[in-house]
C-alpha atoms as a PDB file:
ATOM      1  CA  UNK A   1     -31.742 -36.397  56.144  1.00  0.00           C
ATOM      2  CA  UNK A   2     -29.165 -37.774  53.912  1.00  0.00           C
ATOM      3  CA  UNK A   3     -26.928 -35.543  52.293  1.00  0.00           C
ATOM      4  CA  UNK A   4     -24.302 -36.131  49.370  1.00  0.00           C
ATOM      5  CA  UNK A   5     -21.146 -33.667  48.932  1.00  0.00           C
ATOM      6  CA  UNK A   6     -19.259 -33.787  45.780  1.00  0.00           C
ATOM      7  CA  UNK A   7     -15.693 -32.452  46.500  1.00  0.00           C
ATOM      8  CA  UNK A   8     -16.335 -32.242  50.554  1.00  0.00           C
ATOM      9  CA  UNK A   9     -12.312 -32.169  50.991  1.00  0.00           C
ATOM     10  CA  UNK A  10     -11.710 -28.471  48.873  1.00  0.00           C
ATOM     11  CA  UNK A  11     -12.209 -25.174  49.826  1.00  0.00           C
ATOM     12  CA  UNK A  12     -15.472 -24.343  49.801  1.00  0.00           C
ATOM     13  CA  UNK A  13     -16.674 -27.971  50.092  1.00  0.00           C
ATOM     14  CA  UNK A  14     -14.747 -28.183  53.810  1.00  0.00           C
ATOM     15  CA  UNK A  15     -16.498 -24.798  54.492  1.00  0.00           C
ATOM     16  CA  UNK A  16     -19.866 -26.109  53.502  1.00  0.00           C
ATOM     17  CA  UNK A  17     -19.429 -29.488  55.606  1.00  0.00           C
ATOM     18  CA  UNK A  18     -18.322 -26.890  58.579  1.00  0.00           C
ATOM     19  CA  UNK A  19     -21.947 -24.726  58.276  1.00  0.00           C
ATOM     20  CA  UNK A  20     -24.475 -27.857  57.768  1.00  0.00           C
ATOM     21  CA  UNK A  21     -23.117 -29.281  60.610  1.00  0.00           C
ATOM     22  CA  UNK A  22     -24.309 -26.720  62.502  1.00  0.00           C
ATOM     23  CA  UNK A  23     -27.358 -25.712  60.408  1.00  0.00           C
ATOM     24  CA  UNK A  24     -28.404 -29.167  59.898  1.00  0.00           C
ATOM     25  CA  UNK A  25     -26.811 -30.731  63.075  1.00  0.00           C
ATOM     26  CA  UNK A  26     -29.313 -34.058  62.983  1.00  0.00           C
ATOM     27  CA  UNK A  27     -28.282 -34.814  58.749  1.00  0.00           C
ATOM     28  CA  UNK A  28     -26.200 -37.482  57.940  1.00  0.00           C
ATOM     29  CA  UNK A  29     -23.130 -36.414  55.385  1.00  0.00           C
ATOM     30  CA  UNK A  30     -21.171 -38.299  53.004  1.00  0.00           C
ATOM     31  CA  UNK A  31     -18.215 -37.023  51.535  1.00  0.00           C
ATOM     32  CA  UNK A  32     -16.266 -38.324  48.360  1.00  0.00           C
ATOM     33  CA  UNK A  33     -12.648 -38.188  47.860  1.00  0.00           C
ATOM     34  CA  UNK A  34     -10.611 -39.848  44.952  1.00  0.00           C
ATOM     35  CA  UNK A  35      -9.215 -43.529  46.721  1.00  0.00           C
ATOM     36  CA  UNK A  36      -5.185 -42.729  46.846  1.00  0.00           C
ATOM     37  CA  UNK A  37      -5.481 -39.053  47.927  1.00  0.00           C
ATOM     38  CA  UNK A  38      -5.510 -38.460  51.644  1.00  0.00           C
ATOM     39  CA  UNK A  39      -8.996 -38.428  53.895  1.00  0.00           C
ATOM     40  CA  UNK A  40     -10.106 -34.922  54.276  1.00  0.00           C
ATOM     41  CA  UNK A  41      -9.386 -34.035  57.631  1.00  0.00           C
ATOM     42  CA  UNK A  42     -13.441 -33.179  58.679  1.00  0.00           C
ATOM     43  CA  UNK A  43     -15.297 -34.883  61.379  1.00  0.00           C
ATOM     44  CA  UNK A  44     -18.792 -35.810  61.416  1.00  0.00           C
ATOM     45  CA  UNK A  45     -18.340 -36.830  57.576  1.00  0.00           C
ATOM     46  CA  UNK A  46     -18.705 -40.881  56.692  1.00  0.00           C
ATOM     47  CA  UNK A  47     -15.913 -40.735  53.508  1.00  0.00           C
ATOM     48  CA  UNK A  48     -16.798 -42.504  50.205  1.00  0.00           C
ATOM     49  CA  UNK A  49     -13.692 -43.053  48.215  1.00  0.00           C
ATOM     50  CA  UNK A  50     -14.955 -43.825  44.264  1.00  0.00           C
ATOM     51  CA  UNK A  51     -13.671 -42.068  41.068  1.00  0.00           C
ATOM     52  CA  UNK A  52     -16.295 -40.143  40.592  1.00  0.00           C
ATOM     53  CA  UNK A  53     -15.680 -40.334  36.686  1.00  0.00           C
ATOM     54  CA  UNK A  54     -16.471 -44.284  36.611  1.00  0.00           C
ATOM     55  CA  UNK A  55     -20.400 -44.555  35.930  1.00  0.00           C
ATOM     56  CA  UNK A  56     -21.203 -47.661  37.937  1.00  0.00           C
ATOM     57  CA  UNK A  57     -18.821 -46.354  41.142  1.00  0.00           C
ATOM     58  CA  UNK A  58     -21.357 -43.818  41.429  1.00  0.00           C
ATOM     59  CA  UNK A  59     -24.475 -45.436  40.883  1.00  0.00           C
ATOM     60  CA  UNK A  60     -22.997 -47.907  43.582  1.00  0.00           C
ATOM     61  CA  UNK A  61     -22.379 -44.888  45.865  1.00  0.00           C
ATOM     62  CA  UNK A  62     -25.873 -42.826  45.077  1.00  0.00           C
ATOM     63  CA  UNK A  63     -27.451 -46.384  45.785  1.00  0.00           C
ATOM     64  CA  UNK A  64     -25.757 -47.127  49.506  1.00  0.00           C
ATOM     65  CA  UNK A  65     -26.641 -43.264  50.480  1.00  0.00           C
ATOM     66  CA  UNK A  66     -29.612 -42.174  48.800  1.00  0.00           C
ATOM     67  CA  UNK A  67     -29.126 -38.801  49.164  1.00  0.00           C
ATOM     68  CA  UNK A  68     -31.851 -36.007  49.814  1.00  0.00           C
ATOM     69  CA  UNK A  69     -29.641 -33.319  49.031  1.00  0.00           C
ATOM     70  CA  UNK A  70     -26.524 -33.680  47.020  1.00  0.00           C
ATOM     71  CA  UNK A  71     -24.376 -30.319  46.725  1.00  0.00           C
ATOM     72  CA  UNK A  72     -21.759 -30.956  43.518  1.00  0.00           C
ATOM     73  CA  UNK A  73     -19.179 -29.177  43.943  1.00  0.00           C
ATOM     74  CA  UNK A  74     -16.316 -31.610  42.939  1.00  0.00           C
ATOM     75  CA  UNK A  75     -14.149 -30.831  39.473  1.00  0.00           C
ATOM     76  CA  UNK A  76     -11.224 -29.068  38.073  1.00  0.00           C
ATOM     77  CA  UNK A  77     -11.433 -25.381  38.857  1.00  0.00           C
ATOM     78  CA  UNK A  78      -8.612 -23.633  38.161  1.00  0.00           C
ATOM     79  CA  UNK A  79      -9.129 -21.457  34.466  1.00  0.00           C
ATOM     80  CA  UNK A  80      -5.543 -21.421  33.439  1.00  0.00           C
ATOM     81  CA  UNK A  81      -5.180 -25.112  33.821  1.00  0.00           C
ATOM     82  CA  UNK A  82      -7.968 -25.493  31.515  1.00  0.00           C
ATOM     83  CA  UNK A  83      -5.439 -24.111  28.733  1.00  0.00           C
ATOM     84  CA  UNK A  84      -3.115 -26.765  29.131  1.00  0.00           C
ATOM     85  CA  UNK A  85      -4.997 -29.307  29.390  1.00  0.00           C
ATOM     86  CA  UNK A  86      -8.619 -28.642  28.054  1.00  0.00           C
ATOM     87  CA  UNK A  87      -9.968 -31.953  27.153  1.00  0.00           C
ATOM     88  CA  UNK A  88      -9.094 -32.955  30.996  1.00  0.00           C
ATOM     89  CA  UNK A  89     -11.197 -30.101  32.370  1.00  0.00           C
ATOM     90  CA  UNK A  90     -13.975 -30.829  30.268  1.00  0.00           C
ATOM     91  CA  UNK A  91     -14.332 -34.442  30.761  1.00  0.00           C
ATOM     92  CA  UNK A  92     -14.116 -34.084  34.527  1.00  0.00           C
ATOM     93  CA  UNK A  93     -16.429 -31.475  34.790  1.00  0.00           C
ATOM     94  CA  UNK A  94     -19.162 -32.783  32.651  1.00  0.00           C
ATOM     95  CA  UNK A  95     -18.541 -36.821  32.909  1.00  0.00           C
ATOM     96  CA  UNK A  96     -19.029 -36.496  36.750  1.00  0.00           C
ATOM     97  CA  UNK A  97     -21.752 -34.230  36.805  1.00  0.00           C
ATOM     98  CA  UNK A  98     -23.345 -37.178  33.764  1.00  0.00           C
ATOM     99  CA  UNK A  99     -22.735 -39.732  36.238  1.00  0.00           C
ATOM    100  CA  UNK A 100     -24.505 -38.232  39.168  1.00  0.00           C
ATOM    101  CA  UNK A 101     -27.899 -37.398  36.713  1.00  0.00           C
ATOM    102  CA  UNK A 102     -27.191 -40.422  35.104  1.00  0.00           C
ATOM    103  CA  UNK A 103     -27.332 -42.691  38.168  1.00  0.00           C
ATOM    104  CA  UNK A 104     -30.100 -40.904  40.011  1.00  0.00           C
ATOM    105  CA  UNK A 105     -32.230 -41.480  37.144  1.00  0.00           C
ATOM    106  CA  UNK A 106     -31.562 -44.933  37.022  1.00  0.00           C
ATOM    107  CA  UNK A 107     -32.183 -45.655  40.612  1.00  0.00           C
ATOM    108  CA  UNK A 108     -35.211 -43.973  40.418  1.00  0.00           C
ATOM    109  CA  UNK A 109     -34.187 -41.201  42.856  1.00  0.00           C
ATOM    110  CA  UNK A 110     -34.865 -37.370  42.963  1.00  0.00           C
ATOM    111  CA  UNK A 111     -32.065 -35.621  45.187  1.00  0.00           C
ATOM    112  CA  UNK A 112     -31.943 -32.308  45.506  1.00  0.00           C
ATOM    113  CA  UNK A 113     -29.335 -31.574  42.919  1.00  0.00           C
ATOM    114  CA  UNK A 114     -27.480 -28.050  43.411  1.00  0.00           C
ATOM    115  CA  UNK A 115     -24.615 -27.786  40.425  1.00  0.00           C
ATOM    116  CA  UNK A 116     -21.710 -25.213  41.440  1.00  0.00           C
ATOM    117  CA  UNK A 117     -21.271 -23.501  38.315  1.00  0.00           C
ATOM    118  CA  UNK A 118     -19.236 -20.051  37.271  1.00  0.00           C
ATOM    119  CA  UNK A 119     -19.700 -16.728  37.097  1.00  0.00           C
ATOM    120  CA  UNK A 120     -17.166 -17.303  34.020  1.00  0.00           C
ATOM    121  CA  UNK A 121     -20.065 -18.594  31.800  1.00  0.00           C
ATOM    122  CA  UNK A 122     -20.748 -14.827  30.938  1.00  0.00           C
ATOM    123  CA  UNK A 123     -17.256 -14.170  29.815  1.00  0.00           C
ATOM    124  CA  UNK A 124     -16.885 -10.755  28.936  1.00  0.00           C
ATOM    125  CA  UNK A 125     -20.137  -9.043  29.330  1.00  0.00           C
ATOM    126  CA  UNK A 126     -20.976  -6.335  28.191  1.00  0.00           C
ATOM    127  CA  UNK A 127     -23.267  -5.003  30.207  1.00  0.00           C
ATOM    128  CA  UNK A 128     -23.551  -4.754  34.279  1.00  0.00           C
ATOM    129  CA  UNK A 129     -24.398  -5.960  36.463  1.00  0.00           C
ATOM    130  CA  UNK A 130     -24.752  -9.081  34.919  1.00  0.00           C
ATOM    131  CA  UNK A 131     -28.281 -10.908  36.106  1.00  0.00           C
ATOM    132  CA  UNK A 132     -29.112 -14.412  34.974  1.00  0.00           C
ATOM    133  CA  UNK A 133     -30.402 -13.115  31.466  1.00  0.00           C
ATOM    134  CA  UNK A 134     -27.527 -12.339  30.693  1.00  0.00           C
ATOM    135  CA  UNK A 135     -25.902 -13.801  27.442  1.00  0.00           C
ATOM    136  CA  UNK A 136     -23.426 -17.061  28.143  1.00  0.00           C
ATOM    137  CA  UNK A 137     -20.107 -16.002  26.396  1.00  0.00           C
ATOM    138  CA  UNK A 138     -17.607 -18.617  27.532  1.00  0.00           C
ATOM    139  CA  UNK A 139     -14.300 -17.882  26.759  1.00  0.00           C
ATOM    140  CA  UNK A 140     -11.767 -20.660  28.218  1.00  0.00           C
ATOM    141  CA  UNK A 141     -12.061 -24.093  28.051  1.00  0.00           C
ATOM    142  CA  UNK A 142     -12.724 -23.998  31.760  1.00  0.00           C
ATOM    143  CA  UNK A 143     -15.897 -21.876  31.222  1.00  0.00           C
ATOM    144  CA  UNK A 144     -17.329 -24.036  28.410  1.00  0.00           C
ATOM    145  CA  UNK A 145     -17.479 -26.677  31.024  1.00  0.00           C
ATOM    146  CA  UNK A 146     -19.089 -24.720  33.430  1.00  0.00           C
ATOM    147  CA  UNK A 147     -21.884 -23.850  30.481  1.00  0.00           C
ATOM    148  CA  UNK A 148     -21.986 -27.328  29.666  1.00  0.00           C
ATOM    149  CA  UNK A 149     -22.814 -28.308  33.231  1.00  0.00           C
ATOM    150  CA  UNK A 150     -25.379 -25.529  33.202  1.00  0.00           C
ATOM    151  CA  UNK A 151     -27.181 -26.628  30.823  1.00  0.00           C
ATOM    152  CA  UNK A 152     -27.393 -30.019  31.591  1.00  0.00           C
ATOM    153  CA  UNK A 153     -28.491 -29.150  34.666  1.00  0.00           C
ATOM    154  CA  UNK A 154     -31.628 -27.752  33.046  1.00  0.00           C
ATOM    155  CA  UNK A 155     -32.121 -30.414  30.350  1.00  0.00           C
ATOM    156  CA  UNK A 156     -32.094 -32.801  32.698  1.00  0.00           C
ATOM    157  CA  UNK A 157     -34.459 -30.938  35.060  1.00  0.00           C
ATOM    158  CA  UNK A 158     -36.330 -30.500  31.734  1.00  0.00           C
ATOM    159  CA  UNK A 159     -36.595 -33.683  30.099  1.00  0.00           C
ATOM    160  CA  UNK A 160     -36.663 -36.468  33.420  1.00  0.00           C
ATOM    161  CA  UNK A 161     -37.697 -33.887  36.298  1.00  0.00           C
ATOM    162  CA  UNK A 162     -34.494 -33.777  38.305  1.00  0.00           C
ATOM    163  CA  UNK A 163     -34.476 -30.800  41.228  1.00  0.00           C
ATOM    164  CA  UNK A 164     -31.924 -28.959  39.580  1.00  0.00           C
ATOM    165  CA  UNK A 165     -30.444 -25.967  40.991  1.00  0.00           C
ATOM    166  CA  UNK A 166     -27.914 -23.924  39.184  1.00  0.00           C
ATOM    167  CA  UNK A 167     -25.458 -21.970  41.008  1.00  0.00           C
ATOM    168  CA  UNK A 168     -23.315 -19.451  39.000  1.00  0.00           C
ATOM    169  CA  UNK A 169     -20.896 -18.173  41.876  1.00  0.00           C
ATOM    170  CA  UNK A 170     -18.839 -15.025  40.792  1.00  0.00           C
ATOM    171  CA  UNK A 171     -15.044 -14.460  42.767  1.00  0.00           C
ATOM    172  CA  UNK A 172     -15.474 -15.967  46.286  1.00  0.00           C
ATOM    173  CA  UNK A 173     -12.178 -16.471  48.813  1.00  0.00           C
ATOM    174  CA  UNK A 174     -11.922 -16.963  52.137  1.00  0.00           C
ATOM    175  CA  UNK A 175      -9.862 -18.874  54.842  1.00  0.00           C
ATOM    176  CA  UNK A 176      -8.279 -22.382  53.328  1.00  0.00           C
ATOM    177  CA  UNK A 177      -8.402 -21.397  49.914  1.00  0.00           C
ATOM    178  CA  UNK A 178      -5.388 -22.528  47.527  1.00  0.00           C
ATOM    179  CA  UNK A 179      -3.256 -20.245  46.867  1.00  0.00           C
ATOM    180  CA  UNK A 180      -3.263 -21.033  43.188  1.00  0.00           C
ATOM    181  CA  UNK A 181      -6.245 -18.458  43.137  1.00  0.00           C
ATOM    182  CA  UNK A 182      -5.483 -14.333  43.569  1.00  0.00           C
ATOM    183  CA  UNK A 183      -6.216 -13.730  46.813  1.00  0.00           C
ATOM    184  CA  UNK A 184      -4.593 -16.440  48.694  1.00  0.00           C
ATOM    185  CA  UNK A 185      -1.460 -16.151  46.226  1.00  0.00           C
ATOM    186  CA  UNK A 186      -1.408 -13.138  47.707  1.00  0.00           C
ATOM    187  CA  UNK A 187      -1.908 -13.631  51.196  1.00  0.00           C
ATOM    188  CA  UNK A 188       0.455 -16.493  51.228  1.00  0.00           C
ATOM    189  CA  UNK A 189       3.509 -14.738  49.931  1.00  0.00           C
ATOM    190  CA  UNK A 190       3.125 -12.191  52.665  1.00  0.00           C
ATOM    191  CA  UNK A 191       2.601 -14.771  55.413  1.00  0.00           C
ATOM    192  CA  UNK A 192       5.928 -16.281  53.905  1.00  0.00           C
ATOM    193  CA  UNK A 193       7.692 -12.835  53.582  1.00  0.00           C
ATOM    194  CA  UNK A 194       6.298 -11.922  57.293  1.00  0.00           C
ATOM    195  CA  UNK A 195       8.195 -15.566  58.457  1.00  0.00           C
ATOM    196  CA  UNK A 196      11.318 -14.205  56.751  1.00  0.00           C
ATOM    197  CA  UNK A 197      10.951 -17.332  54.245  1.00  0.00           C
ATOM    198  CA  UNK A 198      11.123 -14.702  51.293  1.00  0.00           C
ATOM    199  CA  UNK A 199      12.570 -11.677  50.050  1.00  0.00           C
ATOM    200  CA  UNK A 200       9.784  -8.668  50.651  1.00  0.00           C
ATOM    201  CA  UNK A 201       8.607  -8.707  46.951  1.00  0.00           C
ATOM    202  CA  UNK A 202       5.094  -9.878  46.313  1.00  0.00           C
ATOM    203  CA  UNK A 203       5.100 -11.469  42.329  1.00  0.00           C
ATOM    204  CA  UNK A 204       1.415 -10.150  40.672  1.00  0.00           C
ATOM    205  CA  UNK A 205      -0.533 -10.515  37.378  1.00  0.00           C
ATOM    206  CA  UNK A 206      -3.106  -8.510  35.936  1.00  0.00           C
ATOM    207  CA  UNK A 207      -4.291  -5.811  38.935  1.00  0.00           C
ATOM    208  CA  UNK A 208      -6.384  -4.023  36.750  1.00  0.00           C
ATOM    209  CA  UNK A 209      -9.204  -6.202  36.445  1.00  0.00           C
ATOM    210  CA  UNK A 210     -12.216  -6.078  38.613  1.00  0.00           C
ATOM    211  CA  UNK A 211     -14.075  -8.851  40.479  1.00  0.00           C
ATOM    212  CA  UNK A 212     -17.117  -9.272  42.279  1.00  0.00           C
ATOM    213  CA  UNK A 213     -15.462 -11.594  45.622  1.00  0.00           C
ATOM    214  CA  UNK A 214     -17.810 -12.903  47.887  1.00  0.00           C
ATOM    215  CA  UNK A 215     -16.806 -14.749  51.490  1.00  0.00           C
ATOM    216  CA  UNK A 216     -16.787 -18.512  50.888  1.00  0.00           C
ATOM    217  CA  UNK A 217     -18.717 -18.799  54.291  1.00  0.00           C
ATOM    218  CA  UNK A 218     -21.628 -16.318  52.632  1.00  0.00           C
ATOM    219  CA  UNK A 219     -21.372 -18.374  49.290  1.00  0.00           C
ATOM    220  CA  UNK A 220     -21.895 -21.922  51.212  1.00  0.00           C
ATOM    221  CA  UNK A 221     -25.274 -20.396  53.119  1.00  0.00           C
ATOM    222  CA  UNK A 222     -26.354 -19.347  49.568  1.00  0.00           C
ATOM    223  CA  UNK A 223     -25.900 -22.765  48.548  1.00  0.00           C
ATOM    224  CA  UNK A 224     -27.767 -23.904  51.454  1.00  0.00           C
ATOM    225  CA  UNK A 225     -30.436 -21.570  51.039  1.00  0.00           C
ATOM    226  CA  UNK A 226     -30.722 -22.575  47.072  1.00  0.00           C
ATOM    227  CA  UNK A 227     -31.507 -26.017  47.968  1.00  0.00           C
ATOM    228  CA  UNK A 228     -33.482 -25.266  50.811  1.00  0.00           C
ATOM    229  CA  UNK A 229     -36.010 -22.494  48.693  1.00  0.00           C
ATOM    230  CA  UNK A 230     -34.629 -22.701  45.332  1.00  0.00           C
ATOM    231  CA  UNK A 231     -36.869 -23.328  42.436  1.00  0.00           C
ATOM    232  CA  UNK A 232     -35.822 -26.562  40.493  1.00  0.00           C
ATOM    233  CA  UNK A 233     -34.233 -25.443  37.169  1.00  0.00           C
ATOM    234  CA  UNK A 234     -33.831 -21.919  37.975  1.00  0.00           C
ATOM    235  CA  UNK A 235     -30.295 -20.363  37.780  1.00  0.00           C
ATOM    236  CA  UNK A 236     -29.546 -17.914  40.674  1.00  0.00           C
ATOM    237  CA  UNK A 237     -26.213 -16.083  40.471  1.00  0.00           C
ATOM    238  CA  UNK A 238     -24.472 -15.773  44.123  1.00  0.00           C
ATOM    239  CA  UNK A 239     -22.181 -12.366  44.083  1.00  0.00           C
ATOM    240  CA  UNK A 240     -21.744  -9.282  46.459  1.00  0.00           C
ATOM    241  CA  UNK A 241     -23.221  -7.116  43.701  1.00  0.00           C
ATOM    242  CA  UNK A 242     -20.030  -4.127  43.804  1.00  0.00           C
ATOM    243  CA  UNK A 243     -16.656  -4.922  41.643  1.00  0.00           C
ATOM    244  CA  UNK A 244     -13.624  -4.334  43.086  1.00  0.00           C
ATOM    245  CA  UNK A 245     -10.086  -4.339  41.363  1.00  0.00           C
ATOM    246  CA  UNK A 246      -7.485  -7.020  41.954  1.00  0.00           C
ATOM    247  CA  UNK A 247      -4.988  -4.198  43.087  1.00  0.00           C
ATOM    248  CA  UNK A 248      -7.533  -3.145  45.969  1.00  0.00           C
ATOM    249  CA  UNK A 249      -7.343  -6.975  47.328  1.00  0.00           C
ATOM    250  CA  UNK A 250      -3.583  -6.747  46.921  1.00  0.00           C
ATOM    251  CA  UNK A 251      -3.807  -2.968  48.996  1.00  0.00           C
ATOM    252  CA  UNK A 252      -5.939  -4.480  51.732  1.00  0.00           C
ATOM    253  CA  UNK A 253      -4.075  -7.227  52.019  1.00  0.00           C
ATOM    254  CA  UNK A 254      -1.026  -5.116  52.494  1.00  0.00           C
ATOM    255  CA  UNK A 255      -2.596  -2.756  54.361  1.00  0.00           C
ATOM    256  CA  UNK A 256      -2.614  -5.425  56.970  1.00  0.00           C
ATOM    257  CA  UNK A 257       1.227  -6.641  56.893  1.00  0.00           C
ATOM    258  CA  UNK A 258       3.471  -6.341  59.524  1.00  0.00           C
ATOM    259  CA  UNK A 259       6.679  -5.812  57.227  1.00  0.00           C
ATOM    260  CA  UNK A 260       7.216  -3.079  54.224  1.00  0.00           C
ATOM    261  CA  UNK A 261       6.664  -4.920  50.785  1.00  0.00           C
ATOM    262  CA  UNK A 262       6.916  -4.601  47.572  1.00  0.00           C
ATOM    263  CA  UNK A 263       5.309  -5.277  44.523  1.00  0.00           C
ATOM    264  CA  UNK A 264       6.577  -6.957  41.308  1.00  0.00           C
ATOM    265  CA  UNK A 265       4.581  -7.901  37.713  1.00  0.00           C
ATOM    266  CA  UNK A 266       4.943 -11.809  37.066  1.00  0.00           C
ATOM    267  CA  UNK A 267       4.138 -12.594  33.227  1.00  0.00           C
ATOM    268  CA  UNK A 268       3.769 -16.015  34.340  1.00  0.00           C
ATOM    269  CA  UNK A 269       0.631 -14.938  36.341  1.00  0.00           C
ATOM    270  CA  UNK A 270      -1.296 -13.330  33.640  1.00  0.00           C
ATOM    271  CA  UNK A 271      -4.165 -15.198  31.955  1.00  0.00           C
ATOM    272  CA  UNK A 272      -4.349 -15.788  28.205  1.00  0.00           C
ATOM    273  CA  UNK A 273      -7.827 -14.409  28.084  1.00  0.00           C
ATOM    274  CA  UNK A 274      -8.985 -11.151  29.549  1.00  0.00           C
ATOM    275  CA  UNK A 275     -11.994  -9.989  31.288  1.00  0.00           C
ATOM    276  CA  UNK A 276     -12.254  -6.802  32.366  1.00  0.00           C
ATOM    277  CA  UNK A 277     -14.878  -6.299  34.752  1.00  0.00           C
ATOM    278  CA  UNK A 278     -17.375  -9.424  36.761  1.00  0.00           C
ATOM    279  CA  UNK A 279     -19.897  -7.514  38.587  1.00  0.00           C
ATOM    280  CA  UNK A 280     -22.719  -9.526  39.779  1.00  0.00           C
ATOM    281  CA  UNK A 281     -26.959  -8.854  40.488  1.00  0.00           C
ATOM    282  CA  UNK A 282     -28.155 -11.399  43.263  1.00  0.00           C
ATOM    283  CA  UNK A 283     -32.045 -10.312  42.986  1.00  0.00           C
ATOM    284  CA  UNK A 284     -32.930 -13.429  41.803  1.00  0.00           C
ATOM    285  CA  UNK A 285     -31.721 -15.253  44.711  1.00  0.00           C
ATOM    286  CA  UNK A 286     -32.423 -12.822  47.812  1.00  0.00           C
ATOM    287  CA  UNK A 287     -35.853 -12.419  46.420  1.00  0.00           C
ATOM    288  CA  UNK A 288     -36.134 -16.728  46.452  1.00  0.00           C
ATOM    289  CA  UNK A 289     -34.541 -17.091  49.377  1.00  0.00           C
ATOM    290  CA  UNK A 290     -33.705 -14.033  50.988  1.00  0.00           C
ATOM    291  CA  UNK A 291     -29.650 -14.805  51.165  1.00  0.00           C
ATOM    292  CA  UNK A 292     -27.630 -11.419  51.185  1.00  0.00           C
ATOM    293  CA  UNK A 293     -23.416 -10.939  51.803  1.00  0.00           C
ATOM    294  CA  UNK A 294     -23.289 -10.851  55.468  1.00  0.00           C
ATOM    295  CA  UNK A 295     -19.606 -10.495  56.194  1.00  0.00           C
ATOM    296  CA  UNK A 296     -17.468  -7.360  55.487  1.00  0.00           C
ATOM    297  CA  UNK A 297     -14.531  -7.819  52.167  1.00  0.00           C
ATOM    298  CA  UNK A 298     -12.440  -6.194  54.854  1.00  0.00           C
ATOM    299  CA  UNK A 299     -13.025  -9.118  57.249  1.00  0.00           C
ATOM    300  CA  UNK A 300     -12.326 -11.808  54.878  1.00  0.00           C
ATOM    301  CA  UNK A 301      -8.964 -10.301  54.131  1.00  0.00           C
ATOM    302  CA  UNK A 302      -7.422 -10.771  57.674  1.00  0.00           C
ATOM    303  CA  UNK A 303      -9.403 -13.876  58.576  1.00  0.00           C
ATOM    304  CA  UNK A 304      -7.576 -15.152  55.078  1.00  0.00           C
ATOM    305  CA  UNK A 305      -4.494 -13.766  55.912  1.00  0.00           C
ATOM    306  CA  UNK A 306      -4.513 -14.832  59.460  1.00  0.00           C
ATOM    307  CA  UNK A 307      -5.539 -18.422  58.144  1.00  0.00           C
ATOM    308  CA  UNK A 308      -2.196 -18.231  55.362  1.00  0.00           C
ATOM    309  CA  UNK A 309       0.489 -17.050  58.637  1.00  0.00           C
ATOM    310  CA  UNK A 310      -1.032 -20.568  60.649  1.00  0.00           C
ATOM    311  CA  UNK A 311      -0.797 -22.224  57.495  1.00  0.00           C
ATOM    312  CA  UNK A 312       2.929 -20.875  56.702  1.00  0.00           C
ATOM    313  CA  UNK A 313       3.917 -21.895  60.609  1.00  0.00           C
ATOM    314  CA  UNK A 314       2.642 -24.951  60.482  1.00  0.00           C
ATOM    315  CA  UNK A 315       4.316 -26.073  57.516  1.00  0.00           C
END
């Protein structure tokens, strides 16, 4: 079995090379990574440098792998970037995605196609938990991206029969994570603090809001699962199902620090637009595939601390 990973060098594209090689131990994977940028250190990955923006780069690459499976997972995913720079996150999100529809089509080839989308397409709901049905309400460039990818998914399933799978992950973290993302940020500044490489003050945004967070190594099985059992077009949202507030990360993270800290408000860290509450239903996709959360919120906190205090001593 050929299989195609968009993005194999991030977060939860490393974690996802990590599980197939032991799920799928006899499949073949190709990674891409943008030619300039350093290999992803993975093994057991045959590396495709390409700009995955540039039409006939992938064409060239779909043609040379023929994937079974392709998991996309490569684009700009940070929201507050997506402010500064919208047209950027738009046209990488949806030009690569275009490319990779675009040049299956042409080679006559039906992959597998799972698209990682957002749990951000809903925006501020009203309502929750929020299941599949409910209303898109983008509202950042980032998450108008993520609906456009969405729904080209589906019109493409629609209109040329491509396997589409849509993925709308809510909050996931876990071990290797940037820490341009809540959790981490966290994590990281007490790693540093614990190393004495900062004074014992950790800088915060908005605590208030609450987030459905998932473990990255639960969300890649889910994506796994969706391919394996999903039904082509359908949209399956991957969440724990229970909200928790961004101040009961912070407190678990703390919980587990080996010096006293402190806590400090950083207006630099709050976003422009405000959502209140994520809170996801994953019916849909335990009842296609039978995927639950396996592994505790409490867990992923010191496995993702742990992995910030090797990343802060090896640095």
């Amino acid at each position: 079995m050929q299989i195609l990973i968009t993005g194999a060098g991030g977060f939860v594209g490393s974690t996802l090379v990590r599980y197939l090689h032991t799920a799928l131990p006899q499949a073949h994977l190709t990674g891409t990574y943008l030619p300039g940028s350093p290999t992803p250190d993975l093994s057991g990955v045959v590396w495709a440098g390409l700009d995955l923006r540039a039409p006939a780069e992938v064409q060239a690459m779909l043609d040379r792998v023929r994937p079974d499976h392709i998991y996309h997972l490569a684009g700009q995913a940070f929201v507050p970037r997506s402010f500064e720079d919208p047209w950027d996150t738009f046209e990488t999100n949806v030009r690569i995605q275009l490319n990779l529809m675009l040049g299956c089509i042409a080679l006559g080839i039906a992959p597998r196609l799972l698209i990682a989308g957002s749990a951000e397409v809903y925006g501020a709901a009203t309502t929750t938990p929020i299941t599949e049905d409910t209303p898109l309400a983008p509202n950042s460039p980032y998450s108008v991206s993520k609906v456009a990818q969405d729904m080209l998914g589906l019109q493409y399933h629609l209109s040329h029969g491509l396997p589409v799978l849509r993925a709308r992950p809510f909050n996931h973290f876990g071990p290797g994570q940037s820490d341009l993302f809540a959790a981490p940020a966290f994590a990281m500044q007490i790693a540093r603090i614990e190393a004495g490489l900062q004074e014992p003050v950790v800088k915060v945004g908005d605590l208030s809001a609450r987030r459905d967070f998932t473990d990255v190594r639960d969300v890649v099985r889910a994506y796994h699962l969706m391919v394996e059992r999903g039904r082509p077009g359908e949209a399956y949202n991957v969440a724990s199902g229970k909200a928790r507030t961004i101040q009961s990360l912070l407190d678990g993270l703390l919980a587990h620090a080996h010096v006293n800290i402190t806590v400090e408000v950083d207006p630099a860290r709050l976003r422009p637009s405000k959502i209140p509450i994520l809170e996801g239903d994953y019916a849909r996709l335990h009842a296609a595939t039978g995927w639950q959360p396996q592994i505790p919120f409490e867990q992923t906190l010191r496995d993702l601390l742990e992995d910030c205090r090797q990343r802060v001593k090896g640095a």
